[in-house]
C-alpha atoms as a PDB file:
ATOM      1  CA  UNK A   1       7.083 -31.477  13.408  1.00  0.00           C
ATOM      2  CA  UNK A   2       3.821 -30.758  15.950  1.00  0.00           C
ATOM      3  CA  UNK A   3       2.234 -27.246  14.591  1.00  0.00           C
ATOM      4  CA  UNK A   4      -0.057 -25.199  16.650  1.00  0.00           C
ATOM      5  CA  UNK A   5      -1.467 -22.046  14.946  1.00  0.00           C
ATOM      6  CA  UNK A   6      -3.187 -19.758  17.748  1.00  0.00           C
ATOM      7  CA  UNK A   7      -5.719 -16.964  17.977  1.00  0.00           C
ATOM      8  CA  UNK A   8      -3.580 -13.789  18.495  1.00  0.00           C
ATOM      9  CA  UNK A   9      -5.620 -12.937  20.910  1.00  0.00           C
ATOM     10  CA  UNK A  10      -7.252 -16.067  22.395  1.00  0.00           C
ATOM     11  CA  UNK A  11      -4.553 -18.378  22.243  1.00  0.00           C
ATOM     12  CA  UNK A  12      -7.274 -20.663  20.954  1.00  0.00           C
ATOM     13  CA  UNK A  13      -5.701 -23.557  18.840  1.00  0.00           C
ATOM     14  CA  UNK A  14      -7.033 -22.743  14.903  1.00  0.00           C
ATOM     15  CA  UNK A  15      -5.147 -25.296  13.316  1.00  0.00           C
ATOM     16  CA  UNK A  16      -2.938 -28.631  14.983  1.00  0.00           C
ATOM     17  CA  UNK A  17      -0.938 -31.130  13.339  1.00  0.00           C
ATOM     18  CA  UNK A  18       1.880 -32.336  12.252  1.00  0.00           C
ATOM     19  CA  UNK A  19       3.723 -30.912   8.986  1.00  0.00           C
ATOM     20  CA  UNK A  20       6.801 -30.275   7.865  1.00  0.00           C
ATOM     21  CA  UNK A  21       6.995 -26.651   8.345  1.00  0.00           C
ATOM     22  CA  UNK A  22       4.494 -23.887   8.889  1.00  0.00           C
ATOM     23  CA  UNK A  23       4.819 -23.167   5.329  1.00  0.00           C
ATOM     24  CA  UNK A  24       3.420 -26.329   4.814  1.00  0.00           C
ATOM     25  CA  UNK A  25       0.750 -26.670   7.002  1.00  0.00           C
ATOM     26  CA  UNK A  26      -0.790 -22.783   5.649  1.00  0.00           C
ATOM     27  CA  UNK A  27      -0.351 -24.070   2.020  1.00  0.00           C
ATOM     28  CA  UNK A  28      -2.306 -27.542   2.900  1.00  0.00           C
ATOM     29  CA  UNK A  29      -4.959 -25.372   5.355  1.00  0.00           C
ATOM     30  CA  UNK A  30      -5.063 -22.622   2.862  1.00  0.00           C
ATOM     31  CA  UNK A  31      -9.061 -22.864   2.900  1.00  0.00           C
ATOM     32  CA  UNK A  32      -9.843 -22.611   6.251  1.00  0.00           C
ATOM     33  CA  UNK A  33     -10.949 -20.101   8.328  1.00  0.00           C
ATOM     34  CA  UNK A  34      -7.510 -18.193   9.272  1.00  0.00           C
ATOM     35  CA  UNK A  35      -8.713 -15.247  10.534  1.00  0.00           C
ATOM     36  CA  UNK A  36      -7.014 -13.798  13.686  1.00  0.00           C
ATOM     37  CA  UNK A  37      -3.622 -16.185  13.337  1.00  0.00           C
ATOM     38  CA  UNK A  38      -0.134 -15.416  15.393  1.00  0.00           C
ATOM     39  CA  UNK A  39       2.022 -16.076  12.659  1.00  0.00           C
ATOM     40  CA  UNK A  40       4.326 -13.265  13.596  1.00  0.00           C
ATOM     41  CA  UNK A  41       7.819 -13.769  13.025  1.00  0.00           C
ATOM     42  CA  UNK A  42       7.026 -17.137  10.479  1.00  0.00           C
ATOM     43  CA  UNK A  43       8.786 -18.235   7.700  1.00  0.00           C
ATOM     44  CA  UNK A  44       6.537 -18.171   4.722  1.00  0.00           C
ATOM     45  CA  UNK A  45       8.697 -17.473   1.623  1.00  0.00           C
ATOM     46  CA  UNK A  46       7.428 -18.667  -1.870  1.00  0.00           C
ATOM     47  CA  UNK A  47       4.565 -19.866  -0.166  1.00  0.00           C
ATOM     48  CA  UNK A  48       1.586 -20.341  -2.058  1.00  0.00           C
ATOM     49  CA  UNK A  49      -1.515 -18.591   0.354  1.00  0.00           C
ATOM     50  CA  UNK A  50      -3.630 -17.734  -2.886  1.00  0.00           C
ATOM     51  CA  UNK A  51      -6.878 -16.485  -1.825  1.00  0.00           C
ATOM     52  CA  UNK A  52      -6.459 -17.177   1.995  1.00  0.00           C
ATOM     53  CA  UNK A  53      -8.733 -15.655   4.945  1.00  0.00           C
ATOM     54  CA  UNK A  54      -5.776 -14.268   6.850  1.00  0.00           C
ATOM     55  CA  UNK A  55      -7.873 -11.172   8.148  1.00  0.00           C
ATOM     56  CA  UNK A  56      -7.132  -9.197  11.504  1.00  0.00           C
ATOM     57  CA  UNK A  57      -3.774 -11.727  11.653  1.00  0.00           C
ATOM     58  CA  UNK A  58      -0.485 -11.169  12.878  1.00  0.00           C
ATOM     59  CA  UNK A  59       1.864 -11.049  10.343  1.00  0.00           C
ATOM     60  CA  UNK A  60       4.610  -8.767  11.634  1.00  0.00           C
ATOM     61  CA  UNK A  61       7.962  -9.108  11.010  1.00  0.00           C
ATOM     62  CA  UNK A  62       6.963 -12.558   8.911  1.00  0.00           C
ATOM     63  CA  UNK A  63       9.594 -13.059   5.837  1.00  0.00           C
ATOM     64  CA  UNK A  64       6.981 -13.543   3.271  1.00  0.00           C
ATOM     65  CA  UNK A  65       9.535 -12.503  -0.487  1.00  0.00           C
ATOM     66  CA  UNK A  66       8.056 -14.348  -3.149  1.00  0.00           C
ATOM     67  CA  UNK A  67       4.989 -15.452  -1.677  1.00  0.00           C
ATOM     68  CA  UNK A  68       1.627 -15.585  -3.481  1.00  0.00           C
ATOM     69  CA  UNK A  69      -1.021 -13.917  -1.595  1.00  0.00           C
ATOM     70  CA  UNK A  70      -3.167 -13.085  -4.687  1.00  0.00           C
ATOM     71  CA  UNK A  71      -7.224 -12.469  -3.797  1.00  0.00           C
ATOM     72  CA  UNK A  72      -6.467 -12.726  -0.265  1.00  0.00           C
ATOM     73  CA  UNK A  73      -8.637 -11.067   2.424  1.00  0.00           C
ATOM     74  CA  UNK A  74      -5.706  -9.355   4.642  1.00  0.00           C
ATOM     75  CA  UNK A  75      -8.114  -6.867   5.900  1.00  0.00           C
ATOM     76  CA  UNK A  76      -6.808  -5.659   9.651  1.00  0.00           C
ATOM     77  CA  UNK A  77      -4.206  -7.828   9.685  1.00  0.00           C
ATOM     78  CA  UNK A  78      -0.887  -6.616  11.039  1.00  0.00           C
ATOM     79  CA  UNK A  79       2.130  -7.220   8.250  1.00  0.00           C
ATOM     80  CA  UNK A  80       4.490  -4.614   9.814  1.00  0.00           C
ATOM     81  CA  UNK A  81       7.970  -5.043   9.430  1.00  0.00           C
ATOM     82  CA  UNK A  82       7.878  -8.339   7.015  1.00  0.00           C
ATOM     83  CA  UNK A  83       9.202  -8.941   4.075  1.00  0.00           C
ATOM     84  CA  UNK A  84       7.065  -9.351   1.242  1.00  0.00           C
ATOM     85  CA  UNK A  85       9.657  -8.269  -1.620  1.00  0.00           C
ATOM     86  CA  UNK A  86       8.736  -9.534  -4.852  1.00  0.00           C
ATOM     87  CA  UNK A  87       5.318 -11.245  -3.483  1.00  0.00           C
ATOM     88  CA  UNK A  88       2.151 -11.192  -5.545  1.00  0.00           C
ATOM     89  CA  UNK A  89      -0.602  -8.928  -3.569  1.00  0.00           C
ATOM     90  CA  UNK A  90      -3.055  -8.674  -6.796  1.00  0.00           C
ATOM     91  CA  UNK A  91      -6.594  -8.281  -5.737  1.00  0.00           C
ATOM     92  CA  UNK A  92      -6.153  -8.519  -2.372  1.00  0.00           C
ATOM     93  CA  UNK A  93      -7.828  -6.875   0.095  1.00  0.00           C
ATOM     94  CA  UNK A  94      -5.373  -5.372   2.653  1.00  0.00           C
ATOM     95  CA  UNK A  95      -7.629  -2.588   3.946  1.00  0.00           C
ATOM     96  CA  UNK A  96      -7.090  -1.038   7.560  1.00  0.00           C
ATOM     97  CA  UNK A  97      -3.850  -3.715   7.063  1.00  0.00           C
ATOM     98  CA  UNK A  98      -0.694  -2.314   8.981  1.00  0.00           C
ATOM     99  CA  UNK A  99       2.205  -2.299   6.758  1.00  0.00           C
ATOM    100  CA  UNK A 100       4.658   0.369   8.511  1.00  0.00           C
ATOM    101  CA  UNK A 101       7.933  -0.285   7.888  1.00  0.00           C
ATOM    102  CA  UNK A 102       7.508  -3.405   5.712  1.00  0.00           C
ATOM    103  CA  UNK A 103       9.220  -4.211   2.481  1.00  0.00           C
ATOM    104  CA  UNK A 104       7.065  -4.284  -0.903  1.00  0.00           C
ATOM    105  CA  UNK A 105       9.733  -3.750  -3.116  1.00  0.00           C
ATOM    106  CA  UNK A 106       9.252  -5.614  -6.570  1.00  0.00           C
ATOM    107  CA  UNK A 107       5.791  -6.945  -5.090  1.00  0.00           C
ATOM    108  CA  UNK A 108       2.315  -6.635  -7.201  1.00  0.00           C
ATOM    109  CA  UNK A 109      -0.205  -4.681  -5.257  1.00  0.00           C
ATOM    110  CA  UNK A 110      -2.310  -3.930  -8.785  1.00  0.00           C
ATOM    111  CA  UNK A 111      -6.003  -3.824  -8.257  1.00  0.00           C
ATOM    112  CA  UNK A 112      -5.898  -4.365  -4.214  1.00  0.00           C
ATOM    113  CA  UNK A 113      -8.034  -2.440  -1.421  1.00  0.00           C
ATOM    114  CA  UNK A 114      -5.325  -0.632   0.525  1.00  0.00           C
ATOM    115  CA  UNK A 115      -8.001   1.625   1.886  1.00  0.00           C
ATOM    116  CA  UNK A 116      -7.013   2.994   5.377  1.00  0.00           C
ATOM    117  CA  UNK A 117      -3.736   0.661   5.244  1.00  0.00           C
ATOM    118  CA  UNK A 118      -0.495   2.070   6.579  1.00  0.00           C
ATOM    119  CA  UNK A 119       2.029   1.834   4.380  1.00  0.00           C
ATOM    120  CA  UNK A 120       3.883   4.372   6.026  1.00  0.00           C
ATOM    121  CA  UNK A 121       8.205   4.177   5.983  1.00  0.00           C
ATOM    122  CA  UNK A 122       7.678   1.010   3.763  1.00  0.00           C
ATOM    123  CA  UNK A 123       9.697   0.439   0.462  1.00  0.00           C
ATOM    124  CA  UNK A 124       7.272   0.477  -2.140  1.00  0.00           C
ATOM    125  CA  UNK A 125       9.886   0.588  -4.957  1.00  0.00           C
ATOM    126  CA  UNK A 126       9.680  -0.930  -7.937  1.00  0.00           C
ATOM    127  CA  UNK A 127       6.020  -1.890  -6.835  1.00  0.00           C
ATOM    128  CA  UNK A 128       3.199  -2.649  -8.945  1.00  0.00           C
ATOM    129  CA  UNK A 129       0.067   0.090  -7.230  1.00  0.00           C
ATOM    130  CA  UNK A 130      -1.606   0.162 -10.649  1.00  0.00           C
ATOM    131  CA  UNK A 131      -5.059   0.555  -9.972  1.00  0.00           C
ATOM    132  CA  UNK A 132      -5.104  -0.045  -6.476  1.00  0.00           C
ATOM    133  CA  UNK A 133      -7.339   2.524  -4.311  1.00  0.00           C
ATOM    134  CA  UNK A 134      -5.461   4.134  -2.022  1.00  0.00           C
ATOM    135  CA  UNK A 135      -8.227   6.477  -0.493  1.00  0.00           C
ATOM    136  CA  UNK A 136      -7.432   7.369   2.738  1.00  0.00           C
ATOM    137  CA  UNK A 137      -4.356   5.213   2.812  1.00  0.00           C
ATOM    138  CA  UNK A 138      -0.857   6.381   4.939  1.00  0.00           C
ATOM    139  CA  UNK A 139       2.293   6.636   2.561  1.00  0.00           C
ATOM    140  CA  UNK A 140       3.999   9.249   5.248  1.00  0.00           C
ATOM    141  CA  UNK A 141       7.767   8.597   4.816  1.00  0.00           C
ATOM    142  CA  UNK A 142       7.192   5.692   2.299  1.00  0.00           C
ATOM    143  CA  UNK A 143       9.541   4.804  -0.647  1.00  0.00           C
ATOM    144  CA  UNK A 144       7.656   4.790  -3.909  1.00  0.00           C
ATOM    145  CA  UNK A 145      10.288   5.234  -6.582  1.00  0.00           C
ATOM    146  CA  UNK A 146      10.396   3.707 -10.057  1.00  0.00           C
ATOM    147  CA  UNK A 147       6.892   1.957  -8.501  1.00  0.00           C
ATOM    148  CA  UNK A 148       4.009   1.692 -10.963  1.00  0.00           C
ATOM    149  CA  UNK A 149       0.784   3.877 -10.043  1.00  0.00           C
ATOM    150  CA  UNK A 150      -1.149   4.236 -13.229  1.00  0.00           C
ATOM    151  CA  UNK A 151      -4.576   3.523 -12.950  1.00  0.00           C
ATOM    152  CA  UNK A 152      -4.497   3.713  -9.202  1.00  0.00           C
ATOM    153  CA  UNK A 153      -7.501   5.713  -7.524  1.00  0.00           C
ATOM    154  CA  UNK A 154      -8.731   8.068  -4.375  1.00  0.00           C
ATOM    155  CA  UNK A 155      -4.640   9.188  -4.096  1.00  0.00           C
ATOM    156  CA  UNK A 156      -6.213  13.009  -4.027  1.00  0.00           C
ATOM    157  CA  UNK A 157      -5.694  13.910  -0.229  1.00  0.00           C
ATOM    158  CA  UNK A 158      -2.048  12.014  -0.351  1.00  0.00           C
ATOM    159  CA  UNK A 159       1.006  14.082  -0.247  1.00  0.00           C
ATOM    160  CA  UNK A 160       3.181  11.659  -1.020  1.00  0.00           C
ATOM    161  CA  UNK A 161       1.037  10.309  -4.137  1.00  0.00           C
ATOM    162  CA  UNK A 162       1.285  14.309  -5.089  1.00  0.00           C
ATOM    163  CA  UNK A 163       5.261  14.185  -4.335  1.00  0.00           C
ATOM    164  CA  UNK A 164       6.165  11.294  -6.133  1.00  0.00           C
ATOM    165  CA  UNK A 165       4.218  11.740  -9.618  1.00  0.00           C
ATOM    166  CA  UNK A 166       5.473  15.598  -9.677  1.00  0.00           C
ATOM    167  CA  UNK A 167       9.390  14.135  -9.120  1.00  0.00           C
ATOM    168  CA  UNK A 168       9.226  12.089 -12.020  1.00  0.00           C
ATOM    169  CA  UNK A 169       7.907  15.265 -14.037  1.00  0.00           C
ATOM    170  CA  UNK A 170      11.140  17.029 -16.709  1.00  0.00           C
ATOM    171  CA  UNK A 171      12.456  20.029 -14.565  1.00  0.00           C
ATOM    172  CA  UNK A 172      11.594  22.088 -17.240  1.00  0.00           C
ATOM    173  CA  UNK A 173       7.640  21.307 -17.471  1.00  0.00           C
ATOM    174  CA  UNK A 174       6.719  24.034 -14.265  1.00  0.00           C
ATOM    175  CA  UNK A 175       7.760  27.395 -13.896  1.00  0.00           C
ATOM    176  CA  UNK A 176       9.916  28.413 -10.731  1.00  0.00           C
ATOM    177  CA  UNK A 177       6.922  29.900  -8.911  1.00  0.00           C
ATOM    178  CA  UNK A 178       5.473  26.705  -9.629  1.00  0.00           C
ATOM    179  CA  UNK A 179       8.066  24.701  -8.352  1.00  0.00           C
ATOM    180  CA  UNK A 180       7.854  27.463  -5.190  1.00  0.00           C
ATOM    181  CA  UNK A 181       4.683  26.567  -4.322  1.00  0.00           C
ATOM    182  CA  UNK A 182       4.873  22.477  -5.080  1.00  0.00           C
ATOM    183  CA  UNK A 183       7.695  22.479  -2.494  1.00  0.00           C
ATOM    184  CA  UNK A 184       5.570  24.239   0.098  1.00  0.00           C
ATOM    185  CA  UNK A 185       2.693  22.264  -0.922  1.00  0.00           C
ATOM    186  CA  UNK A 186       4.795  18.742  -0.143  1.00  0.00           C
ATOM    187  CA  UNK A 187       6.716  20.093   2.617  1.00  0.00           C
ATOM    188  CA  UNK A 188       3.835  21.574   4.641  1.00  0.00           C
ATOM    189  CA  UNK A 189       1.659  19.085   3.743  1.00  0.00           C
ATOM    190  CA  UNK A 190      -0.689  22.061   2.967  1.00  0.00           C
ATOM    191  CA  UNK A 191      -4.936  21.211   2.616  1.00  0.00           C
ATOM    192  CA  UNK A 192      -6.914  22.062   0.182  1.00  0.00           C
ATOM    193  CA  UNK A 193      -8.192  25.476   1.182  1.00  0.00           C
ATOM    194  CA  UNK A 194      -4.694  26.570   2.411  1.00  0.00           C
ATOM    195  CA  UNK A 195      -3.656  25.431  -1.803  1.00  0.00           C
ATOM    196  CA  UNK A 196      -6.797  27.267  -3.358  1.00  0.00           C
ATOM    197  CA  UNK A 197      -5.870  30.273  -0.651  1.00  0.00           C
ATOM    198  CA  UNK A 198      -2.337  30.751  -1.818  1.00  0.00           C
ATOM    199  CA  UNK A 199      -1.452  29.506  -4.632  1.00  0.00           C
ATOM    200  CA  UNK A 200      -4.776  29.865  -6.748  1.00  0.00           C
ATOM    201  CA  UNK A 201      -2.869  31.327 -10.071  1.00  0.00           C
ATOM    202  CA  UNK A 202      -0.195  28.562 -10.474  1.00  0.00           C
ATOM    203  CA  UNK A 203      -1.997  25.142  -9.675  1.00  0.00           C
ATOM    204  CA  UNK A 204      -4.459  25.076 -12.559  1.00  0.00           C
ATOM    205  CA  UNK A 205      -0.862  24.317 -14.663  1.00  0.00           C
ATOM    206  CA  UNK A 206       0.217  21.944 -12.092  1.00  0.00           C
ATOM    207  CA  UNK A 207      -2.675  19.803 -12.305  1.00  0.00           C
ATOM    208  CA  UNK A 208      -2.370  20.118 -15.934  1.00  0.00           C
ATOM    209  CA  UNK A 209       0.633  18.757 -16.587  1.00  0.00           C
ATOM    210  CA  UNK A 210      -0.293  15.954 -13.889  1.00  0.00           C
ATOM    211  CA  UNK A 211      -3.541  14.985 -15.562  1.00  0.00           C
ATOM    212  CA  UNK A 212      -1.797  14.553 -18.823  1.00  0.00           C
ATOM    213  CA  UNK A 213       0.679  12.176 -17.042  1.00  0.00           C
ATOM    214  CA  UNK A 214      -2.210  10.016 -16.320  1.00  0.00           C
ATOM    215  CA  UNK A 215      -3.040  11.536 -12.990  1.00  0.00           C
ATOM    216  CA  UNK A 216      -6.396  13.585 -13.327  1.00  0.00           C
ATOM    217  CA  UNK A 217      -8.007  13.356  -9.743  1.00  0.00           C
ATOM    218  CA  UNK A 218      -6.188  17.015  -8.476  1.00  0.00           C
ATOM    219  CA  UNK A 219      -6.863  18.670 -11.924  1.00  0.00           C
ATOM    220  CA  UNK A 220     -10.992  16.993 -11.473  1.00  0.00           C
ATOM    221  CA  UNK A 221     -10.943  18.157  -7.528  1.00  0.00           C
ATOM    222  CA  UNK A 222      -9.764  21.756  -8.186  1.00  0.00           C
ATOM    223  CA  UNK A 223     -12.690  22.646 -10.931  1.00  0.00           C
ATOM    224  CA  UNK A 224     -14.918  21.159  -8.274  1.00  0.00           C
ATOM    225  CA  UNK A 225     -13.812  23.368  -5.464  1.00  0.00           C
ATOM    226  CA  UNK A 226     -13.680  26.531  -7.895  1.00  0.00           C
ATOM    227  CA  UNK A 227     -16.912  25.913  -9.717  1.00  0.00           C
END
């Protein structure tokens, strides 16, 4: 079968030949200078793209389950919509990446650069985040349940970070003015001064009980703010 991988946005041929499958012809070109591919829509399950220049490509919509994209550069690249259940992400750099709506379920993301990625309205569950950075990362709408985030880093402005690590907290552990002013904190999506201006006497608990769960940025933040 006759291959032609393009420049998204050039249509300039990157890569021509003849291979069994595209799978096949990423895995044996797996070197080279992707950067910029149309491989929207592609086939690459189980595929083995370890450390792959696949920056600013098109990705979207791409069934990639299974794959191993470990110490890739993905930064820019546009993986909205695919698949990439169960794939190994580990160290790679998916910065500025576009992953709305994409399934991560069961995938490894430990120790990757999903600065300023959108993960927003993807399923993240059952996801390995541990010690990723996150800072300044989109998780709006974004499934994170039973995923792993210890160790993970810059989640302090995230709302959803916030959301997710206080669910998996015993009932019990806050008070019900607490509780009051977590749900208006998550709901709202409330800032920093709005949090310091409302709800001054209850958070120093909050971020407590978080920091001893392994989560100490908020706790670290909120002595800084009200030094």
């Amino acid at each position: 079968m006759h291959i032609e991988i393009k420049n998204r946005w050039t249509s300039q041929i990157i890569i021509s030949g003849d291979y069994k499958s595209i799978k096949e012809c990423l895995e044996k070109n797996r070197g080279s200078d992707l950067r910029y591919s149309d491989l929207s829509y592609s086939d690459l399950s189980y595929s083995n793209l370890i450390g792959s220049d696949l920056s600013y490509s098109d990705l979207s919509y791409s069934n990639l389950s299974g794959s191993d994209l470990s110490y890739s550069d993905l930064i820019g690249s546009n993986l909205s919509g695919s698949d990439l259940s169960c794939s190994d992400l580990r160290y790679s750099n998916l910065s500025c990446s576009d992953l709305r709506y994409s399934n991560l379920s069961y995938s490894d993301l430990s120790c990757s650069n999903l600065r300023y990625g959108n993960l927003s309205y993807g399923n993240l569950s059952y996801g390995n985040l541990s010690y990723s950075d996150l800072r300044y990362s989109d998780l709006i709408g974004s499934n994170l349940s039973c995923s792993d985030l210890i160790g993970s880093k810059n989640y302090r402005e995230l709302h959803d970070i916030f959301q997710e690590v206080v669910r998996r907290q015993a009932v019990s552990v806050f008070l019900d003015t607490e509780w009051s002013a977590i749900a208006q904190i998550t709901i709202k999506r409330l800032c920093w001064n709005a949090i310091k201006k409302r709800f001054s006497d209850v958070m120093p608990h909050i971020f407590e009980v978080l920091a001893e769960a392994g989560f100490a940025e908020w706790q670290e933040y909120w002595k800084e703010i009200n030094k």
